[in-house]
Protein backbone atom coordinates (compact mmCIF):
# COMPACT_ATOMS: atom_id res chain seq x y z
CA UNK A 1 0.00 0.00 0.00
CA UNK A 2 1.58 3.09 -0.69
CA UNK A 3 1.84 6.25 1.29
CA UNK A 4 -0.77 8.15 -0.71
CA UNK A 5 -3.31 5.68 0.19
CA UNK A 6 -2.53 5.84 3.64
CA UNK A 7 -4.40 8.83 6.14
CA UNK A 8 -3.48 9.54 9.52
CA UNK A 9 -5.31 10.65 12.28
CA UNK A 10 -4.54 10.68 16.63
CA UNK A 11 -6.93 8.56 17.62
CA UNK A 12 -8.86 5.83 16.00
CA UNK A 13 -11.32 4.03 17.82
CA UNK A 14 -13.22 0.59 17.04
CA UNK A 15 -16.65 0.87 17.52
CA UNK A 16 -19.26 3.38 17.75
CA UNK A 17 -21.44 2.40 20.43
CA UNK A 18 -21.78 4.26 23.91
CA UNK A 19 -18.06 3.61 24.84
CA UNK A 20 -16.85 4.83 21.52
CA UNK A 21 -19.03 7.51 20.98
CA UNK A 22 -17.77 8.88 24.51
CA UNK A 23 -14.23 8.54 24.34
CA UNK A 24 -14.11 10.14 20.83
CA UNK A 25 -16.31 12.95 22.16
CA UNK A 26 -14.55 13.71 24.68
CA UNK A 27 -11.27 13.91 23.09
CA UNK A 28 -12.58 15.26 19.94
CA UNK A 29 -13.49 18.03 22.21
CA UNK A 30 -9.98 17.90 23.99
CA UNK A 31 -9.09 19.11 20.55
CA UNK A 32 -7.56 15.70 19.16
CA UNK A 33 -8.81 14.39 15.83
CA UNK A 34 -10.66 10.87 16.19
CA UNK A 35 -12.20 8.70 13.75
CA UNK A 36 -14.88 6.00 14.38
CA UNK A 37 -14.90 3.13 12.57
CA UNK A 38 -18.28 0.83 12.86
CA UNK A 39 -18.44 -2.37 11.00
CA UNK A 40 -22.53 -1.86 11.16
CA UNK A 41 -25.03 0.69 9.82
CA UNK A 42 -27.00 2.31 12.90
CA UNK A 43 -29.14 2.30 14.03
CA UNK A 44 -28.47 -1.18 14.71
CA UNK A 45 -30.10 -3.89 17.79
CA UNK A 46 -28.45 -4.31 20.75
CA UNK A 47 -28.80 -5.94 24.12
CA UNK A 48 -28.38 -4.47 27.26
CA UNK A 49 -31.12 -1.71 28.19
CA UNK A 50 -30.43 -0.53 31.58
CA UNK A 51 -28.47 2.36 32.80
CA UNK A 52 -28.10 2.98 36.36
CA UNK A 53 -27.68 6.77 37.78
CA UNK A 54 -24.32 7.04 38.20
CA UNK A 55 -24.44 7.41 34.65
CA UNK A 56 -25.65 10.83 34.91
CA UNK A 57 -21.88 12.65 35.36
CA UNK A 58 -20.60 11.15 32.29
CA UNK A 59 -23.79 12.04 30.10
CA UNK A 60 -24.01 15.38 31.57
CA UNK A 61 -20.17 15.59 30.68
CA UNK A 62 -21.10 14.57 26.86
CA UNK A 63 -23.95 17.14 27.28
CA UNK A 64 -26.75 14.42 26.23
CA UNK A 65 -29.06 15.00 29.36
CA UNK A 66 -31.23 17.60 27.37
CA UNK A 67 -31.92 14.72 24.70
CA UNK A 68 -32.36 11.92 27.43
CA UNK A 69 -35.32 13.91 29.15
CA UNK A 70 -36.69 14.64 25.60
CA UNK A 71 -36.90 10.89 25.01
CA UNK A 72 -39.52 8.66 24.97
CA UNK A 73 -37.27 6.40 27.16
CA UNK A 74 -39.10 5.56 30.43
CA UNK A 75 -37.73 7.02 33.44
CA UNK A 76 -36.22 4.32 36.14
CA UNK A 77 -35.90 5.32 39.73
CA UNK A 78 -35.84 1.52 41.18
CA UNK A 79 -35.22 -1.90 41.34
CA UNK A 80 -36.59 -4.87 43.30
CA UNK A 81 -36.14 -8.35 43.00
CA UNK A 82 -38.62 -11.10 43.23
CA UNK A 83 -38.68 -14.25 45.13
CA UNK A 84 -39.40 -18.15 43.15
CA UNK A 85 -42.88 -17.38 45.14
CA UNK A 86 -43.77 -14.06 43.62
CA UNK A 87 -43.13 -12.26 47.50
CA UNK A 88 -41.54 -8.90 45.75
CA UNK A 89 -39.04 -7.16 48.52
CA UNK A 90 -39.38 -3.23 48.60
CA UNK A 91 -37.92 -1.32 45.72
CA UNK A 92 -34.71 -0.32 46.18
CA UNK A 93 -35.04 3.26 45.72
CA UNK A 94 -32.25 5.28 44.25
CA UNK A 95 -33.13 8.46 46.38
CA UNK A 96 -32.16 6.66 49.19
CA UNK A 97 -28.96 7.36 48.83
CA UNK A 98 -28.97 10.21 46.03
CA UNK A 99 -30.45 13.77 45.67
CA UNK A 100 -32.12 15.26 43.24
CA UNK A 101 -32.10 14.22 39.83
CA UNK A 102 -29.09 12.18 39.96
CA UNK A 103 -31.73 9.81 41.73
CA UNK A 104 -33.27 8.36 38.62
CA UNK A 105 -31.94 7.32 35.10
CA UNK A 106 -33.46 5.61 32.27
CA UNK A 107 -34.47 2.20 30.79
CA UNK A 108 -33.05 2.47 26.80
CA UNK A 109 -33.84 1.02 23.81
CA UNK A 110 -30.46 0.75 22.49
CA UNK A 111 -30.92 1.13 18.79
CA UNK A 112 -32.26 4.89 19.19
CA UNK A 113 -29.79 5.24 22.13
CA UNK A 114 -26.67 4.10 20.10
CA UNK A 115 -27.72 6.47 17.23
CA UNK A 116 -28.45 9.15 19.66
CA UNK A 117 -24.76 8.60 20.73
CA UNK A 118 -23.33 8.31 17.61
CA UNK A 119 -24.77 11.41 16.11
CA UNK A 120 -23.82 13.17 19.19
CA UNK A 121 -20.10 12.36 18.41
CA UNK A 122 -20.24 13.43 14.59
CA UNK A 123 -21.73 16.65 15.64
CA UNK A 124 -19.25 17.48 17.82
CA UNK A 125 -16.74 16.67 15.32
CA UNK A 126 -15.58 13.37 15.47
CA UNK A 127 -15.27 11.61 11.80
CA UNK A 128 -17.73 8.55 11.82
CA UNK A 129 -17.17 5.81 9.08
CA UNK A 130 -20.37 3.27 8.90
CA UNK A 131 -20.15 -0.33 7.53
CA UNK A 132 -16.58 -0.30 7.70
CA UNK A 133 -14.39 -3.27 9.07
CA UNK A 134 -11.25 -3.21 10.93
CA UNK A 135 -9.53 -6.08 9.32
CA UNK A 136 -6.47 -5.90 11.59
CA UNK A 137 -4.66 -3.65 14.46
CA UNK A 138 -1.30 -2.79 13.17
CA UNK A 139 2.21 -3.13 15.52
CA UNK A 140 5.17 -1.55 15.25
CA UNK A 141 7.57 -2.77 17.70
CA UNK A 142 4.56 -4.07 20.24
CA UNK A 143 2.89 -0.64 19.67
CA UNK A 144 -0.12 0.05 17.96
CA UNK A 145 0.21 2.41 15.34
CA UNK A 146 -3.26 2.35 13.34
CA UNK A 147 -5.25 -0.33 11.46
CA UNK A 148 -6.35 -2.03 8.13
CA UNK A 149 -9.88 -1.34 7.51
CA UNK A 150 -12.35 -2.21 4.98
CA UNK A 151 -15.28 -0.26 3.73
CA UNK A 152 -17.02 1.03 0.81
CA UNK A 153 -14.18 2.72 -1.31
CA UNK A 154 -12.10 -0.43 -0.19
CA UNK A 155 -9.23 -1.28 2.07
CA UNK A 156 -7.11 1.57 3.50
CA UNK A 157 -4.57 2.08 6.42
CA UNK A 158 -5.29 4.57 9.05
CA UNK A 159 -2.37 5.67 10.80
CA UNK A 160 -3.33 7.01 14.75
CA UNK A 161 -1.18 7.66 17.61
CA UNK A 162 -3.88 5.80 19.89
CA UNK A 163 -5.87 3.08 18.93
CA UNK A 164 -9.32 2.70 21.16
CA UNK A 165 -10.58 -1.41 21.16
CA UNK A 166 -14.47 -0.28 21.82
CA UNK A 167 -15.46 -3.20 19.97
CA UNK A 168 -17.79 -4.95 22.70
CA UNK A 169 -18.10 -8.41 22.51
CA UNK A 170 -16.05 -9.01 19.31
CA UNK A 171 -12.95 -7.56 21.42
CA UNK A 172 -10.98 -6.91 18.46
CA UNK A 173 -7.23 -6.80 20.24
CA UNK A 174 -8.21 -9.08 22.69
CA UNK A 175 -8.63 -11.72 20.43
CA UNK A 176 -6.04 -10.56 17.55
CA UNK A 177 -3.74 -11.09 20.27
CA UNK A 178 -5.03 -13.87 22.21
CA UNK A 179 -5.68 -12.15 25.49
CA UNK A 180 -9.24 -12.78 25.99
CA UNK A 181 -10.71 -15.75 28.50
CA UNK A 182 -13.28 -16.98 30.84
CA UNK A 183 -14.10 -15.58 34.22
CA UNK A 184 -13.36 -18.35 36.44
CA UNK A 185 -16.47 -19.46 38.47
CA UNK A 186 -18.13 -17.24 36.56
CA UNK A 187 -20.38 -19.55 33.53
CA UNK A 188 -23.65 -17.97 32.50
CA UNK A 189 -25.63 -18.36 29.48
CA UNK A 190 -29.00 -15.80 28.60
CA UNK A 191 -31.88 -15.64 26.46
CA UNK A 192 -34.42 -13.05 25.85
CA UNK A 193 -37.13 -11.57 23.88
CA UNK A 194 -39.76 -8.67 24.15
CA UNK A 195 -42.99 -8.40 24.84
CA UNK A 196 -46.17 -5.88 24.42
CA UNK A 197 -48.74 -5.25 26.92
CA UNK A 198 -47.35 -6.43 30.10
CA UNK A 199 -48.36 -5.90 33.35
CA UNK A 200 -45.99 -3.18 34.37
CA UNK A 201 -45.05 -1.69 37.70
CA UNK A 202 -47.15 2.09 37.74
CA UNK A 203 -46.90 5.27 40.25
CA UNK A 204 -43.90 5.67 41.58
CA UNK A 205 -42.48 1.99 40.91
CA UNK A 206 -42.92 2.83 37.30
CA UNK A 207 -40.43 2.14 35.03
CA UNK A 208 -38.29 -0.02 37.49
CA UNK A 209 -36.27 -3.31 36.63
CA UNK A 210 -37.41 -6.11 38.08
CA UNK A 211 -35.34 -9.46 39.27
CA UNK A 212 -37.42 -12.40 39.55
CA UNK A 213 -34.78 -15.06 41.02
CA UNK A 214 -35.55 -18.82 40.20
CA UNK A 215 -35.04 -21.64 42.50
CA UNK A 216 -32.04 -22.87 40.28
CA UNK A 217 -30.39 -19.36 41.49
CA UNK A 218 -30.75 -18.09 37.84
CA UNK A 219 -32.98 -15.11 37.28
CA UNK A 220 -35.18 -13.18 34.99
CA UNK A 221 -35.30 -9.80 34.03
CA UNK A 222 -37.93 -7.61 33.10
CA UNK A 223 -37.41 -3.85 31.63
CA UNK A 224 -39.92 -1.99 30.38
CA UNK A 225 -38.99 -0.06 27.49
CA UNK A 226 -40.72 2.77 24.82
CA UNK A 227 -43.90 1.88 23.54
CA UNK A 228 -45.48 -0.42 25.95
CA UNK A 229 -42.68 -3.23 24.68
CA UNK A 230 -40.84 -5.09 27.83
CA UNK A 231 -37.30 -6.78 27.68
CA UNK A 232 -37.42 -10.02 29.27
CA UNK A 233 -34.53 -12.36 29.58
CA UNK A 234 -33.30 -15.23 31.70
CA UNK A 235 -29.97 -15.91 33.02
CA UNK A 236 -28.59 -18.99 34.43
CA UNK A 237 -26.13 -21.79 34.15
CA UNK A 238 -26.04 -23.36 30.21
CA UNK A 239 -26.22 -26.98 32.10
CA UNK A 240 -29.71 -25.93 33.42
CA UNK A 241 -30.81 -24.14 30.45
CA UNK A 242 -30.02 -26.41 27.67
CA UNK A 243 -30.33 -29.89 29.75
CA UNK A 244 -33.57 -30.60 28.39
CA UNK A 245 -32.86 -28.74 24.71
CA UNK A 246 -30.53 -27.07 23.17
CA UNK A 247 -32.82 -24.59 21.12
CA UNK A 248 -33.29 -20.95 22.57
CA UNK A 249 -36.69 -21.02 22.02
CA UNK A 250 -37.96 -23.78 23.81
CA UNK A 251 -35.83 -23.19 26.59
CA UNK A 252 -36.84 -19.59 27.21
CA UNK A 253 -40.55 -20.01 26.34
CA UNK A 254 -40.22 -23.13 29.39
CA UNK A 255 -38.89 -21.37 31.72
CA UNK A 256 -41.32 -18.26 31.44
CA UNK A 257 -43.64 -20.61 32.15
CA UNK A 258 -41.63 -22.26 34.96
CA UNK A 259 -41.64 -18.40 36.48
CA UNK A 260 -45.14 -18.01 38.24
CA UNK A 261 -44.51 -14.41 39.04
CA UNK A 262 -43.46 -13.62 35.33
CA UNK A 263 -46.02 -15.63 33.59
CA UNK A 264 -48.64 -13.92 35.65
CA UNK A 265 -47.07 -10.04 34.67
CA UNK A 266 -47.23 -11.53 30.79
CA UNK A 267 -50.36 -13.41 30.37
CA UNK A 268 -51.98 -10.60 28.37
CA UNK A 269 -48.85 -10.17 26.67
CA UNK A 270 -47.58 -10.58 22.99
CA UNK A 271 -44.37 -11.42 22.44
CA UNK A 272 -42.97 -9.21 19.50
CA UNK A 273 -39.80 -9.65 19.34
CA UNK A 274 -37.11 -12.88 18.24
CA UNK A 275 -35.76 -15.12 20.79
CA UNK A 276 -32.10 -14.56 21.05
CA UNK A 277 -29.61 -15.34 23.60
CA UNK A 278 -25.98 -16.05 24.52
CA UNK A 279 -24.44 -19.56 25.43
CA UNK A 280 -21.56 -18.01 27.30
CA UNK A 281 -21.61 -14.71 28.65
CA UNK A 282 -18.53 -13.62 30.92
CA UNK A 283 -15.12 -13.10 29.42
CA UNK A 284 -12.06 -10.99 29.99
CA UNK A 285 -8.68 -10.02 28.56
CA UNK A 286 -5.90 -10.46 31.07
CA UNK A 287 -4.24 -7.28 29.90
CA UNK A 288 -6.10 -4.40 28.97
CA UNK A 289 -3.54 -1.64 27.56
CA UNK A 290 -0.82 -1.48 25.88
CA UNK A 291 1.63 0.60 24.33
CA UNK A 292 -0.03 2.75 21.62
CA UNK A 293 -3.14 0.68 22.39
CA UNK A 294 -6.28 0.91 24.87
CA UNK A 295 -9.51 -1.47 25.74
CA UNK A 296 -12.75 0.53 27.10
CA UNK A 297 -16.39 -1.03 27.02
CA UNK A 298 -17.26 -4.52 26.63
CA UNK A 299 -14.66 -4.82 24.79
CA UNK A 300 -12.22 -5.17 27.92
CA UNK A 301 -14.78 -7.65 29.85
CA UNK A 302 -18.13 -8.94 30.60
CA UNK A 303 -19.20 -9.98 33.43
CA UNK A 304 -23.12 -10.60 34.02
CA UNK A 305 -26.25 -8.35 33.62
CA UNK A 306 -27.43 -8.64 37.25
CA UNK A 307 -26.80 -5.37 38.13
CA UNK A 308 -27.12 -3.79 35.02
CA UNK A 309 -23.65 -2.98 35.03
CA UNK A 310 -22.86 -3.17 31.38
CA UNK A 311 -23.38 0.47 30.18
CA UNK A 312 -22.27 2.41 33.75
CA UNK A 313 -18.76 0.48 33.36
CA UNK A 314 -18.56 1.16 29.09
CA UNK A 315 -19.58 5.09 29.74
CA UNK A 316 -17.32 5.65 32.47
CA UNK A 317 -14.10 3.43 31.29
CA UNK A 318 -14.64 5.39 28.42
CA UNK A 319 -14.82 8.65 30.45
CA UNK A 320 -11.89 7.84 32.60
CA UNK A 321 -9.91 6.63 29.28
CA UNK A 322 -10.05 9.85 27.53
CA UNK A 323 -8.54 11.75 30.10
CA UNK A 324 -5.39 9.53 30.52
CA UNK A 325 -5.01 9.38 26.74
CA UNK A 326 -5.52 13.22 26.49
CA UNK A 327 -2.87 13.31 29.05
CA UNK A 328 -0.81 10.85 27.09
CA UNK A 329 -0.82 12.59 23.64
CA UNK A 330 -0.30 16.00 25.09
CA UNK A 331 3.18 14.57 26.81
CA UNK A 332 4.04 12.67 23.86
CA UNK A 333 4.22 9.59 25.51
CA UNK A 334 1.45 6.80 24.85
CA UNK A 335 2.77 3.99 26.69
CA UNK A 336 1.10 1.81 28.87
CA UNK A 337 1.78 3.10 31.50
CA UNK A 338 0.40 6.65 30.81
CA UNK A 339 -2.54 5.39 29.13
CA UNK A 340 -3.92 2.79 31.49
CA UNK A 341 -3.25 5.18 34.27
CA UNK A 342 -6.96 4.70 34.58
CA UNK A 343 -7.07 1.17 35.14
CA UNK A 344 -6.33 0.56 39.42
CA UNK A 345 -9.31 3.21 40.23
CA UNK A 346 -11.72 1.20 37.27
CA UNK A 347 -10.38 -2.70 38.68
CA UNK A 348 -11.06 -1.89 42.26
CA UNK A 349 -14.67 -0.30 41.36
CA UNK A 350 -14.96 -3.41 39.07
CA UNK A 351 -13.62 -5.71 41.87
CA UNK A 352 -16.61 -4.56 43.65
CA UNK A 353 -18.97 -5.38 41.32
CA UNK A 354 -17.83 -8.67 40.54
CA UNK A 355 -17.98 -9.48 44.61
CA UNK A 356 -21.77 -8.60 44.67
CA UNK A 357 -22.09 -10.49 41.64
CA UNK A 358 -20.65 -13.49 43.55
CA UNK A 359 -22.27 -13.41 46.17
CA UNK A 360 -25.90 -13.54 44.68
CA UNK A 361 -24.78 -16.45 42.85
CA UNK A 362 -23.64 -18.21 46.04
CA UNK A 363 -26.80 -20.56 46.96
CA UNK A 364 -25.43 -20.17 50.75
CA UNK A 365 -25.78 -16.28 50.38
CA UNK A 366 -29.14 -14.86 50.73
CA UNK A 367 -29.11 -10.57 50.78
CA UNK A 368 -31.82 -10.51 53.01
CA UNK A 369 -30.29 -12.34 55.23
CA UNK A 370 -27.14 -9.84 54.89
CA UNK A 371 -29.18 -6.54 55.39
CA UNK A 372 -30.48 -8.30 58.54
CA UNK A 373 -26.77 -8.66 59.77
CA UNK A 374 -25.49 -5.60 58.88
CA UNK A 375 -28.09 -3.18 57.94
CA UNK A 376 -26.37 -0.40 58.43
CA UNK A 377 -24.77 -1.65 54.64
CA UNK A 378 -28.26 -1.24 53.09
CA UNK A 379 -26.92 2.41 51.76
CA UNK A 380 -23.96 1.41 50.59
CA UNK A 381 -25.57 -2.06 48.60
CA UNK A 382 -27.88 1.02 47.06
CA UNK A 383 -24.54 2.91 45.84
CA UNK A 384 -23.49 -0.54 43.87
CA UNK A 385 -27.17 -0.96 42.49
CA UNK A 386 -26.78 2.97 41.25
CA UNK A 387 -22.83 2.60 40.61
CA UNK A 388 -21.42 4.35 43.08
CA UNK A 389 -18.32 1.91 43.27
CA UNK A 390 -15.16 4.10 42.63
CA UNK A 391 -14.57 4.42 45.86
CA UNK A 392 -13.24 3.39 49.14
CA UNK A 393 -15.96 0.16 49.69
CA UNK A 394 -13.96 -1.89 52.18
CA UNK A 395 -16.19 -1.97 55.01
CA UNK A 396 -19.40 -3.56 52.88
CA UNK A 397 -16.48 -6.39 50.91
CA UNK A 398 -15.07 -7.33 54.73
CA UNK A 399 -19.11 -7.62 55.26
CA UNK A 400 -19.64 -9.72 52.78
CA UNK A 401 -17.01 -11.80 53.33
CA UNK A 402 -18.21 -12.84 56.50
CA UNK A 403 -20.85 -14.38 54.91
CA UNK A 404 -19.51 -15.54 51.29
CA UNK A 405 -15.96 -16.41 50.35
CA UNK A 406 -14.68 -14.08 47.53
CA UNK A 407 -14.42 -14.75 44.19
């Protein structure tokens, strides 16, 4: 390929859902020149509907709040989980711990909140390229120095001082360079679907997630979303799911029946929506960064849905990512070092995360049980439900280690 054919730019990132479209923003703001490149044509389906409020800083950082409250995207101030018997605990209410209107967020659907992202980035000046494919990261002397893409005038290279994996599942360095892996004790598969006309929470409760837990110490979830349409998906271990069949279908439509509590919420429902699902859910890449080279998003690691985790830790990775590689390019140094300087305050927040995560899983745990023990914890179990994690949390982990081993 020949130098002519070649462009350069600082800062290419793959991807352009909510973790690209912040990191690029933000930098493209920073005054760096970033370029998107999205192997799809938005908007586009995605799973994974659920923000939780400490969301709020990083979209009020983008400047997206004014669009959020304009949306049609129902507001979510709660959550509360369900027992196998249908007994409901209270709601979990964000305000407990949080004033104002950092107390509530928003259940998404992700197509119009991707494009809402993505068109946010272009218009602050970031250089978007649709339906084009990164074919390969490029390494010169272990550091990234751009990529081989494909798209519709053909294959180029794109030179970049930084090169941003926000990829999501496909984890594009991760698995160019081998890194990526199960989460040890960790093996969840997940189906789901959507329905219209179900029996939704209303007042106050309206618009919360619910968490229907099943004997087998799976669970459901059920997020109602624009339009009167509901998400509602099961996780729980593939050897459960797929013991009886291995086709998504029949093993979600079973075990909605199976779930007393849901079946009752969708009996006058319609399902609208294709089965899909996931045989294996968690993974992670044992390193992260790299010289030249950076992982935000999904496209570092994925845990479980649970607690709705999934967008808080791809906006704010992203958040937190920008900054250290705006710190990097402006020093002229875009080692590892300088741009994972990010990564010890994001581990220990994910650390957290992971622990709670754990512990529901463990069928000797019950939470409960836990807030009976120690309820003066009840405020800080609401700051992981609304994300609050990035900070000192020692005090609730040696708590829960008293009653479940870590992971």
């Amino acid at each position: 390929m020949t130098k002519s054919s070649r462009q350069t730019v600082d800062v290419i990132v793959i991807g352009g859902g909510p973790a690209g479209t912040t990191v690029s923003t933000l930098l493209q703001r920073m005054g760096h020149r970033c370029l998107i490149l999205e192997k799809s044509s938005f908007p586009r389906y995605h799973i994974g509907e659920s923000l939780i409020p400490d969301t709020f800083h990083t979209l009020e950082r983008l400047g997206l709040l004014p669009a959020m409250r304009e949306s049609a995207f129902p507001v979510k101030r709660s959550v509360r989980f369900v027992s196998p018997s249908g007994t409901a605990s209270e709601p979990f209410f964000f305000s407990e711990t949080i004033d104002g209107p950092r107390a509530s967020t928003w259940q998404v659907e992700r197509s119009e909140f991707d494009r809402l992202c993505l068109d946010h980035a272009a218009q602050a000046g970031v250089e978007v390229r649709q339906e084009t494919r990164v074919k390969k990261v490029l390494f010169e002397d272990d550091r990234a120095v751009g990529v081989l893409a494909e798209g519709a005038q053909g294959e180029v290279r794109i030179d970049a001082r930084v090169v941003v994996d926000a990829s999501g599942g496909a984890t594009k360095i991760g698995t160019q360079l081998g890194l990526r892996g199960p989460v040890p004790g960790l093996k969840k598969a997940s189906i789901w679907s959507y329905y219209r006309g179900a029996r939704c929470s209303q007042g106050a409760d309206e618009g919360e997630t619910l968490l229907l837990t099943l004997p087998q110490r799976g669970w459901f979830w059920f997020i109602p979303l624009p339009d009167d349409v509901t998400s509602v998906g099961i996780v729980a271990d593939p050897e459960y799911l797929f013991a009886e069949s291995r086709d998504l279908s029949r093993a979600f439509l079973r075990e909605v029946e199976r779930c007393a509590p849901l079946a009752d919420r969708l009996r006058s429902a319609q399902r609208v929506g294709a089965i899909r699902g996931l045989r294996e859910l968690a993974y992670l890449n044992h390193q992260t960064c790299g010289d030249g080279w950076v992982m935000v998003g999904d496209a570092r690691a994925f845990l479980d849905p649970i607690y709705s985790s999934g967008l808080f830790l791809a906006l704010s990775s992203a958040e937190m990512a920008a900054d250290c590689i705006h710190d990097a390019l402006a020093a002229g140094d875009v080692s590892a070092s300088r741009l994972g300087a990010f990564e010890p305050r994001l581990t220990a927040g994910v650390d957290t995360v992971r622990r709670l995560i754990h512990a529901f899983y463990d069928p000797e745990f019950s939470f409960p049980e836990f807030l009976r023990r120690y309820p003066e914890q009840r405020p800080a179990l609401i700051d992981c439900l609304v994300g609050d994690v990035y900070k000192d949390m020692s005090v609730f982990i040696d708590c829960l280690e008293q009653m479940t081993s870590p992971p």
